[in-house]
PDB file of N, CA and C in Angstrom:
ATOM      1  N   UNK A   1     113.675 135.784  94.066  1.00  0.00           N
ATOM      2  CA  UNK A   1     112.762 136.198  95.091  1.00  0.00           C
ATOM      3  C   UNK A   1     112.007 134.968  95.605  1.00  0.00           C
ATOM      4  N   UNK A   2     111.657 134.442  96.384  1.00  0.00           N
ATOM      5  CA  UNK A   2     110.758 133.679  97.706  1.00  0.00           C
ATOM      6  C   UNK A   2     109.413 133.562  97.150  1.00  0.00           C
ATOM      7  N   UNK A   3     108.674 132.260  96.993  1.00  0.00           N
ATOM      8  CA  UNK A   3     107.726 132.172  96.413  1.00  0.00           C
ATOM      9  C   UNK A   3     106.490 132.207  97.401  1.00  0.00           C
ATOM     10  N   UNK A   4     107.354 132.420  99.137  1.00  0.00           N
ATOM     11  CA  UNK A   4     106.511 132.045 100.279  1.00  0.00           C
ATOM     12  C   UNK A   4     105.419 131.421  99.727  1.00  0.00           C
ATOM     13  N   UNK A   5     105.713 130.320  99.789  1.00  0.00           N
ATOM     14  CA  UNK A   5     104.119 128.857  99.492  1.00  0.00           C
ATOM     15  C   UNK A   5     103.624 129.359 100.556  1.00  0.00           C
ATOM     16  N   UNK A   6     102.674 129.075 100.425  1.00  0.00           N
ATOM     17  CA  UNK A   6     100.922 129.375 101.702  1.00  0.00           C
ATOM     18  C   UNK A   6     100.849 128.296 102.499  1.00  0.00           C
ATOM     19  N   UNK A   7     101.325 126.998 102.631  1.00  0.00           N
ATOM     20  CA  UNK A   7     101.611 125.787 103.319  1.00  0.00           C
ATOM     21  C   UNK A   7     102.801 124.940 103.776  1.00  0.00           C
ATOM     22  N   UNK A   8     101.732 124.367 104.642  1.00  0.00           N
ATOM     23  CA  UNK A   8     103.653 123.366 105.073  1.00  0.00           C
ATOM     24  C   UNK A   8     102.819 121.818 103.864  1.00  0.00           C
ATOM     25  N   UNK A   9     104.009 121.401 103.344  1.00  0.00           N
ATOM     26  CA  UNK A   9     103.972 120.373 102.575  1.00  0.00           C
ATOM     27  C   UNK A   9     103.955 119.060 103.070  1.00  0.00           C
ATOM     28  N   UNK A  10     103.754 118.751 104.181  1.00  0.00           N
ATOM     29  CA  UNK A  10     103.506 117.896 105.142  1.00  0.00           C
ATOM     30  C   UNK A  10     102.117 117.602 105.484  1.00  0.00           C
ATOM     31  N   UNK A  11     101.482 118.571 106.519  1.00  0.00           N
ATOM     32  CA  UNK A  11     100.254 118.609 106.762  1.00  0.00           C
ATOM     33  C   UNK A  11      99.082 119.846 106.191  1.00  0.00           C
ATOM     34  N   UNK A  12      99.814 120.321 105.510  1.00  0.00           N
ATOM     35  CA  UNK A  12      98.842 121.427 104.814  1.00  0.00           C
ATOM     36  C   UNK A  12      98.494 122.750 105.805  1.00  0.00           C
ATOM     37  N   UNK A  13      99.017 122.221 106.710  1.00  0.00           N
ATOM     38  CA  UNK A  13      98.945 124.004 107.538  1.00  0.00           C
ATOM     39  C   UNK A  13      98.762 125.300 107.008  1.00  0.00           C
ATOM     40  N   UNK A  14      97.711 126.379 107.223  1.00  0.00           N
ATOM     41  CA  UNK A  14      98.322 127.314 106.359  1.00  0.00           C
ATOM     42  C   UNK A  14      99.625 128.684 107.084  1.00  0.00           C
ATOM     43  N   UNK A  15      99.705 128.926 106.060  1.00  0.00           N
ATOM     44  CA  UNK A  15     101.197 129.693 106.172  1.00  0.00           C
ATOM     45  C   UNK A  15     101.145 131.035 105.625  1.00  0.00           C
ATOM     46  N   UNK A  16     100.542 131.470 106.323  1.00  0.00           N
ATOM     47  CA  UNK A  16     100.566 133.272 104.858  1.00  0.00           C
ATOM     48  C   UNK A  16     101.798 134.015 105.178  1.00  0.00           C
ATOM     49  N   UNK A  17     101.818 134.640 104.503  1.00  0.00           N
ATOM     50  CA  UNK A  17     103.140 135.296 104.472  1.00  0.00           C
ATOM     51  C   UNK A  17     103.920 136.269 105.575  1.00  0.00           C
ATOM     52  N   UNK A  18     102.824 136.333 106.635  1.00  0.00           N
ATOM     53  CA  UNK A  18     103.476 136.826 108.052  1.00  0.00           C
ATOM     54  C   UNK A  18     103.622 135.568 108.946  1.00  0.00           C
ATOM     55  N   UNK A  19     103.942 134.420 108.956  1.00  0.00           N
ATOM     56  CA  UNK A  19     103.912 133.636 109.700  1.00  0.00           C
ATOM     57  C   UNK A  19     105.187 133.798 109.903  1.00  0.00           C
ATOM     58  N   UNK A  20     105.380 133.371 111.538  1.00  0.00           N
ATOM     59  CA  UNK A  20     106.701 132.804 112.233  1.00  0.00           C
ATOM     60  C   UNK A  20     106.726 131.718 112.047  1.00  0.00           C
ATOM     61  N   UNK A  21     105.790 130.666 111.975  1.00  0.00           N
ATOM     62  CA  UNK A  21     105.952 128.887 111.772  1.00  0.00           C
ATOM     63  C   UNK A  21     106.490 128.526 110.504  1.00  0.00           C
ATOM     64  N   UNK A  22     106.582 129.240 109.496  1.00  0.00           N
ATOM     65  CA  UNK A  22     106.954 128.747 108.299  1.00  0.00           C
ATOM     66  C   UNK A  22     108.340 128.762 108.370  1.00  0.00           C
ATOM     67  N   UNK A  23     108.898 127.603 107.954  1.00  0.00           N
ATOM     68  CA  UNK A  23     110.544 126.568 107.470  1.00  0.00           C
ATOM     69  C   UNK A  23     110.723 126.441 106.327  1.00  0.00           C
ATOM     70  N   UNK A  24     111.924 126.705 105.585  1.00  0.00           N
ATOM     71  CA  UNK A  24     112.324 126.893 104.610  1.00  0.00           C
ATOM     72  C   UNK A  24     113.271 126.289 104.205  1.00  0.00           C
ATOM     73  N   UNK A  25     113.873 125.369 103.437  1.00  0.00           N
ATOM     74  CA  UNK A  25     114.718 124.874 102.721  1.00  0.00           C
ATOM     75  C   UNK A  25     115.447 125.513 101.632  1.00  0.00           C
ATOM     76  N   UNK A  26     116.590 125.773 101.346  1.00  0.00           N
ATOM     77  CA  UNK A  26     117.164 126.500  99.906  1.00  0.00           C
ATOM     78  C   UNK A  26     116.678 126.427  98.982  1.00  0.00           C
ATOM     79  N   UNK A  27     115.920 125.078  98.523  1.00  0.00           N
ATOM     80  CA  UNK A  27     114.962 125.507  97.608  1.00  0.00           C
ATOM     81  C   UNK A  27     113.565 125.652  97.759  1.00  0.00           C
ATOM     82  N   UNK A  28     113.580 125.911  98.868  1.00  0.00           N
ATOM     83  CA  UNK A  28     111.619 127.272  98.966  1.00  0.00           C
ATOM     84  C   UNK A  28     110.876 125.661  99.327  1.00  0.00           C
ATOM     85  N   UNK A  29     111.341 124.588  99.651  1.00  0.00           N
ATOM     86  CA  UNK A  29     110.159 123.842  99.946  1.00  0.00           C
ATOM     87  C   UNK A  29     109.886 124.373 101.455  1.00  0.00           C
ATOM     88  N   UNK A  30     108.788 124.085 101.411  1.00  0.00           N
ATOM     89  CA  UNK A  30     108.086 124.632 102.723  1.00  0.00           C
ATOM     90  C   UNK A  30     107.454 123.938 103.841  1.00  0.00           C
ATOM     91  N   UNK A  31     107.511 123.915 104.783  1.00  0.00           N
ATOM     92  CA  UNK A  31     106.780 123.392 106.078  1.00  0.00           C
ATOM     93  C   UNK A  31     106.573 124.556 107.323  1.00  0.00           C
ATOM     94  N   UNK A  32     105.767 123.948 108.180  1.00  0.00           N
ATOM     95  CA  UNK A  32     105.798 124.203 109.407  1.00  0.00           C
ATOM     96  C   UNK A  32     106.254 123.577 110.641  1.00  0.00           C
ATOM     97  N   UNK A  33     106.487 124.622 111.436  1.00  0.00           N
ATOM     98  CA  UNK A  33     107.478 124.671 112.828  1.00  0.00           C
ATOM     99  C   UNK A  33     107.519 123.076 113.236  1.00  0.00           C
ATOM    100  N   UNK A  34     106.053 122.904 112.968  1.00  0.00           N
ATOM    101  CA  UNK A  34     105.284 121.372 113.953  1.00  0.00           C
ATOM    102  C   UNK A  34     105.954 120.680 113.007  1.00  0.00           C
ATOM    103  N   UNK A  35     106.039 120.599 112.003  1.00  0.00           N
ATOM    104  CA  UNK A  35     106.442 118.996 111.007  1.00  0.00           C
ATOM    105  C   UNK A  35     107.937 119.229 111.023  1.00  0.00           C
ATOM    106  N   UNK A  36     108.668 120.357 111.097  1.00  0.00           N
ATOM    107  CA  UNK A  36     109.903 120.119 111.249  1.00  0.00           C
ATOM    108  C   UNK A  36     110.398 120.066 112.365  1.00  0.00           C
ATOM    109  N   UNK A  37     110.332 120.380 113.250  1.00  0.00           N
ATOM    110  CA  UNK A  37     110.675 119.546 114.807  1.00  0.00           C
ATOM    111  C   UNK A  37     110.196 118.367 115.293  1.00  0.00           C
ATOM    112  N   UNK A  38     109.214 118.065 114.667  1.00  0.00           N
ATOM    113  CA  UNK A  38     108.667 116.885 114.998  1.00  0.00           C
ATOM    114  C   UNK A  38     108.818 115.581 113.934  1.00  0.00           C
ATOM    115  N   UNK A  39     108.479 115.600 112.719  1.00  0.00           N
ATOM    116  CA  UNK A  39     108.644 114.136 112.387  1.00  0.00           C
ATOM    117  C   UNK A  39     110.243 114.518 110.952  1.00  0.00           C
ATOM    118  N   UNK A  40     110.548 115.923 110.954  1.00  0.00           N
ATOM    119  CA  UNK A  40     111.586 116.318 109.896  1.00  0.00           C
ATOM    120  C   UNK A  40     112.772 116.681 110.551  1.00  0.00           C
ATOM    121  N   UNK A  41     112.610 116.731 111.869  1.00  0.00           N
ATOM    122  CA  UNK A  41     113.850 116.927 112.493  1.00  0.00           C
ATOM    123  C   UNK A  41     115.045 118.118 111.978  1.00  0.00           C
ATOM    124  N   UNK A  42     114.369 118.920 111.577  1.00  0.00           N
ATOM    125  CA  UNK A  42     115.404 120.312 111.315  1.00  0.00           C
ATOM    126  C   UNK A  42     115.823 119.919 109.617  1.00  0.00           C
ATOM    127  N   UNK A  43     115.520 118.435 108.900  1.00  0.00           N
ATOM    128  CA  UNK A  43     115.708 118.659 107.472  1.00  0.00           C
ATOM    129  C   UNK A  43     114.593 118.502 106.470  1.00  0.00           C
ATOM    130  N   UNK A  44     114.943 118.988 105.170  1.00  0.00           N
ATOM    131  CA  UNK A  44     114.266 118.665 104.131  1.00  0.00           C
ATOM    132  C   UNK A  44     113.829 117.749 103.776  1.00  0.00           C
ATOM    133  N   UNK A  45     112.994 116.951 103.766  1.00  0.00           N
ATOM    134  CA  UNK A  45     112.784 115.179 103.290  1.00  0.00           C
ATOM    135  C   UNK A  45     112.384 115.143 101.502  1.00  0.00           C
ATOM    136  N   UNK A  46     112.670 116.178 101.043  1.00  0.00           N
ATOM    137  CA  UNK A  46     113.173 116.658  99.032  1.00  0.00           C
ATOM    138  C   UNK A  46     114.721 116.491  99.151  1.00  0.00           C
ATOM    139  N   UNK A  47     115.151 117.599  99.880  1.00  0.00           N
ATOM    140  CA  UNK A  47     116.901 117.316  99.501  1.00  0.00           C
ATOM    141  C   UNK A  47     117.694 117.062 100.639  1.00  0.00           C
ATOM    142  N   UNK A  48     117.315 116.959 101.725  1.00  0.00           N
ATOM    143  CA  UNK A  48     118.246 117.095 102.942  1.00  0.00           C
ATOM    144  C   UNK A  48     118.607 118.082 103.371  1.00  0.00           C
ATOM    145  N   UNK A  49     118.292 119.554 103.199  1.00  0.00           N
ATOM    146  CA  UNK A  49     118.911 119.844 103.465  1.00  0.00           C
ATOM    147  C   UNK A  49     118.092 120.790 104.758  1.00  0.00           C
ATOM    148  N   UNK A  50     119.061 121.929 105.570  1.00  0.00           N
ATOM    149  CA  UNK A  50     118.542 122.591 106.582  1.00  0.00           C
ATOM    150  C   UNK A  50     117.574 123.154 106.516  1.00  0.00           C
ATOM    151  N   UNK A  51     116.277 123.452 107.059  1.00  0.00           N
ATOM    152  CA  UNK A  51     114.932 124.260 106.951  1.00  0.00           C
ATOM    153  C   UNK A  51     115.225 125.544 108.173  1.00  0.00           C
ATOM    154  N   UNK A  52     115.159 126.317 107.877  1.00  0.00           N
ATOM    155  CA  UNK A  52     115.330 127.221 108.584  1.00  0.00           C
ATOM    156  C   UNK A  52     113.617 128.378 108.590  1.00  0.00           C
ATOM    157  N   UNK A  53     113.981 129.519 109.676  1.00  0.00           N
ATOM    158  CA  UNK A  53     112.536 129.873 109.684  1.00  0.00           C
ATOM    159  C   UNK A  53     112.671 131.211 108.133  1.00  0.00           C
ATOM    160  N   UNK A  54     111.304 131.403 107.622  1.00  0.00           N
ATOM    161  CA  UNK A  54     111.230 131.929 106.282  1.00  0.00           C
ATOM    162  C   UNK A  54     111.251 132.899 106.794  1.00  0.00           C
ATOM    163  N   UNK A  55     111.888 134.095 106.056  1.00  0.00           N
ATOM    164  CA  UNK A  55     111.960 135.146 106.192  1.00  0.00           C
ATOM    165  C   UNK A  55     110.466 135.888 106.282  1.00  0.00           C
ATOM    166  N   UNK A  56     109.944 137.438 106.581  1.00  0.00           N
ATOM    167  CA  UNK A  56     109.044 138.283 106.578  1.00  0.00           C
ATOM    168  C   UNK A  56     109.065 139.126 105.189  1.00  0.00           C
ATOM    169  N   UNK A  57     108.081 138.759 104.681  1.00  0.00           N
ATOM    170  CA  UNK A  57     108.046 140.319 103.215  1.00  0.00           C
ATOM    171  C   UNK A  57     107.543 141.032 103.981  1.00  0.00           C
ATOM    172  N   UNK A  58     107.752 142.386 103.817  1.00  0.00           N
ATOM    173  CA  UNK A  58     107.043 143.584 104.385  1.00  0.00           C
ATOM    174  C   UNK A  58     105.982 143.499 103.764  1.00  0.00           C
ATOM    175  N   UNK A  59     104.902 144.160 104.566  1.00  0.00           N
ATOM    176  CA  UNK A  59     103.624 143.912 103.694  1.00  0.00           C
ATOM    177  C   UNK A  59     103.751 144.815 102.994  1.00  0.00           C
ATOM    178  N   UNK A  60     104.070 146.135 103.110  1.00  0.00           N
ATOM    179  CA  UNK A  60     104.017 146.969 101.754  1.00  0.00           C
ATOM    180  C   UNK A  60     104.889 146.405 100.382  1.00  0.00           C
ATOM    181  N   UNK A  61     105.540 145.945 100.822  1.00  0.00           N
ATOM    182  CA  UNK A  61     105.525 144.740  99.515  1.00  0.00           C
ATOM    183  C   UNK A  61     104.908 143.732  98.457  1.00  0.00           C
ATOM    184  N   UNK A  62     104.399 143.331  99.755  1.00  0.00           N
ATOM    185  CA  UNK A  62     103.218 142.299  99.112  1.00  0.00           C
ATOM    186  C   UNK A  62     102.333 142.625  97.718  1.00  0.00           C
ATOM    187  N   UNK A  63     102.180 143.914  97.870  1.00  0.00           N
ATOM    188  CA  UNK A  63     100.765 144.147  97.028  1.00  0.00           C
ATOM    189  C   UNK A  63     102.444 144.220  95.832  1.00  0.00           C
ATOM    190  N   UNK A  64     103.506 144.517  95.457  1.00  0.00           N
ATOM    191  CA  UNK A  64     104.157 144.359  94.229  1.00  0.00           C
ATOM    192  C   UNK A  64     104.746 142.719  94.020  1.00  0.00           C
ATOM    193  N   UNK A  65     105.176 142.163  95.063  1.00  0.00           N
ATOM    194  CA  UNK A  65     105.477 140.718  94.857  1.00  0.00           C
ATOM    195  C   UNK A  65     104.307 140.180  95.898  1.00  0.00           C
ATOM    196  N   UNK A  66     103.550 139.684  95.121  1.00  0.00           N
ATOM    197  CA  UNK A  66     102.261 138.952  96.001  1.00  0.00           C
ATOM    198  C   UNK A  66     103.078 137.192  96.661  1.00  0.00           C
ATOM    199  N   UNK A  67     102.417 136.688  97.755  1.00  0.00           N
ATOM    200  CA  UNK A  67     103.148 135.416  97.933  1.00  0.00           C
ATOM    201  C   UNK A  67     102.229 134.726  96.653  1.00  0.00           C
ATOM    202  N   UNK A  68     102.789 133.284  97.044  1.00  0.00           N
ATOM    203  CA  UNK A  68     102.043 132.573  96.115  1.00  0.00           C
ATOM    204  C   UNK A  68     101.070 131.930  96.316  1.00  0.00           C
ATOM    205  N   UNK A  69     100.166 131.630  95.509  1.00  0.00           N
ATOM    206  CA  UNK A  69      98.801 130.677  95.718  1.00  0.00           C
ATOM    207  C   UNK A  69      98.914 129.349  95.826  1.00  0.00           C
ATOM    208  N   UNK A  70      99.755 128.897  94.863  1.00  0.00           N
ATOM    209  CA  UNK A  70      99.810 127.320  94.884  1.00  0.00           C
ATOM    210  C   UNK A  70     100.195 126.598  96.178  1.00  0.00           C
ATOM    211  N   UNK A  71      99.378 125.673  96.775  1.00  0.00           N
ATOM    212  CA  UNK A  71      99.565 124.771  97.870  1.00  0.00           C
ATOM    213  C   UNK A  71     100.036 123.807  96.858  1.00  0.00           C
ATOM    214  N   UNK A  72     101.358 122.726  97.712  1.00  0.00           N
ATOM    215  CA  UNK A  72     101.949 121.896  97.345  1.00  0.00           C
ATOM    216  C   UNK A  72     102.237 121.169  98.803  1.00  0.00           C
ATOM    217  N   UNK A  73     101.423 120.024  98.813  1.00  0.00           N
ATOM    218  CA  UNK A  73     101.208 118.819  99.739  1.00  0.00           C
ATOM    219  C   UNK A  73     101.697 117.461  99.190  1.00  0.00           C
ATOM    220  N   UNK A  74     101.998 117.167  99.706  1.00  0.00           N
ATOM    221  CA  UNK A  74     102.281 115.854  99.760  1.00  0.00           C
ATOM    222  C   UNK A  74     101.227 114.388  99.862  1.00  0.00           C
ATOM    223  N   UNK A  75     100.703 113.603  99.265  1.00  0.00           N
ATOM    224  CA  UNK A  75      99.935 113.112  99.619  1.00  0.00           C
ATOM    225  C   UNK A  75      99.602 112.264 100.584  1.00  0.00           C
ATOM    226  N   UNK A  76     101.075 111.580 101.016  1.00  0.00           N
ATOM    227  CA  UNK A  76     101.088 110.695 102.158  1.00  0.00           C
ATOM    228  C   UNK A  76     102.310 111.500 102.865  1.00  0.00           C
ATOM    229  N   UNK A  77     102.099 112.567 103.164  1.00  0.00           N
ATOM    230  CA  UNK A  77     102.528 113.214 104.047  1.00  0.00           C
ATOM    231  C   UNK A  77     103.820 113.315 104.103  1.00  0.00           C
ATOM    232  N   UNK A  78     104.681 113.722 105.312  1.00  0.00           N
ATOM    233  CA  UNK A  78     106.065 113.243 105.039  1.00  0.00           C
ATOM    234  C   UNK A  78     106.762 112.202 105.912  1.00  0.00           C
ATOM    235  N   UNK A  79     108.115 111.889 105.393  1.00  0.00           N
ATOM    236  CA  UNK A  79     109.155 111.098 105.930  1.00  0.00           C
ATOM    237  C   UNK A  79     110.468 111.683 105.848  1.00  0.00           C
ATOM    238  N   UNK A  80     111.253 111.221 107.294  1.00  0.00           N
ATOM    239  CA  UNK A  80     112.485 112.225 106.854  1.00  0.00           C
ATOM    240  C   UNK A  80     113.306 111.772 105.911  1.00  0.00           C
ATOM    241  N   UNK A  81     114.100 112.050 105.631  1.00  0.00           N
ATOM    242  CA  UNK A  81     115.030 112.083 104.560  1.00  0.00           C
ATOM    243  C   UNK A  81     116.004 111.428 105.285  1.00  0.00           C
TER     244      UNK A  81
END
């Protein structure tokens, strides 16, 4: 299951779990729309690989799989891969 992070790992944007801006990588690293069209260019700068947009939990979901709390940033931001 999708850990939907609450941020893009770039600039710290937040991201809750109805967002359209949130990008996704196969492994759940996370960004937004802005850092991946703009300085990530459609990839991962962890593995390379494609970020695509994150799926929607239904919210009646939510309250049984909550997203997650942990923000995970980067400290000097990113670079592409």
């Amino acid at each position: 299951m999708l850990e939907l992070r609450p941020c893009c790992e770039c600039c710290g944007t937040d991201l809750p779990p109805e967002s359209l801006a949130a990008r996704i990588c196969s492994f759940e690293c996370t960004f937004c729309a802005t850092c991946t069209e703009t300085t990530l260019r459609g990839h991962c700068p962890n593995c390379g690989g494609e970020l695509l947009r994150r799926p929607i939990r239904p919210a009646e979901k939510l309250s049984k799989f909550p997203a997650s709390t942990v923000r995970k940033v980067k400290s000097l931001g990113c670079t592409p891969n």
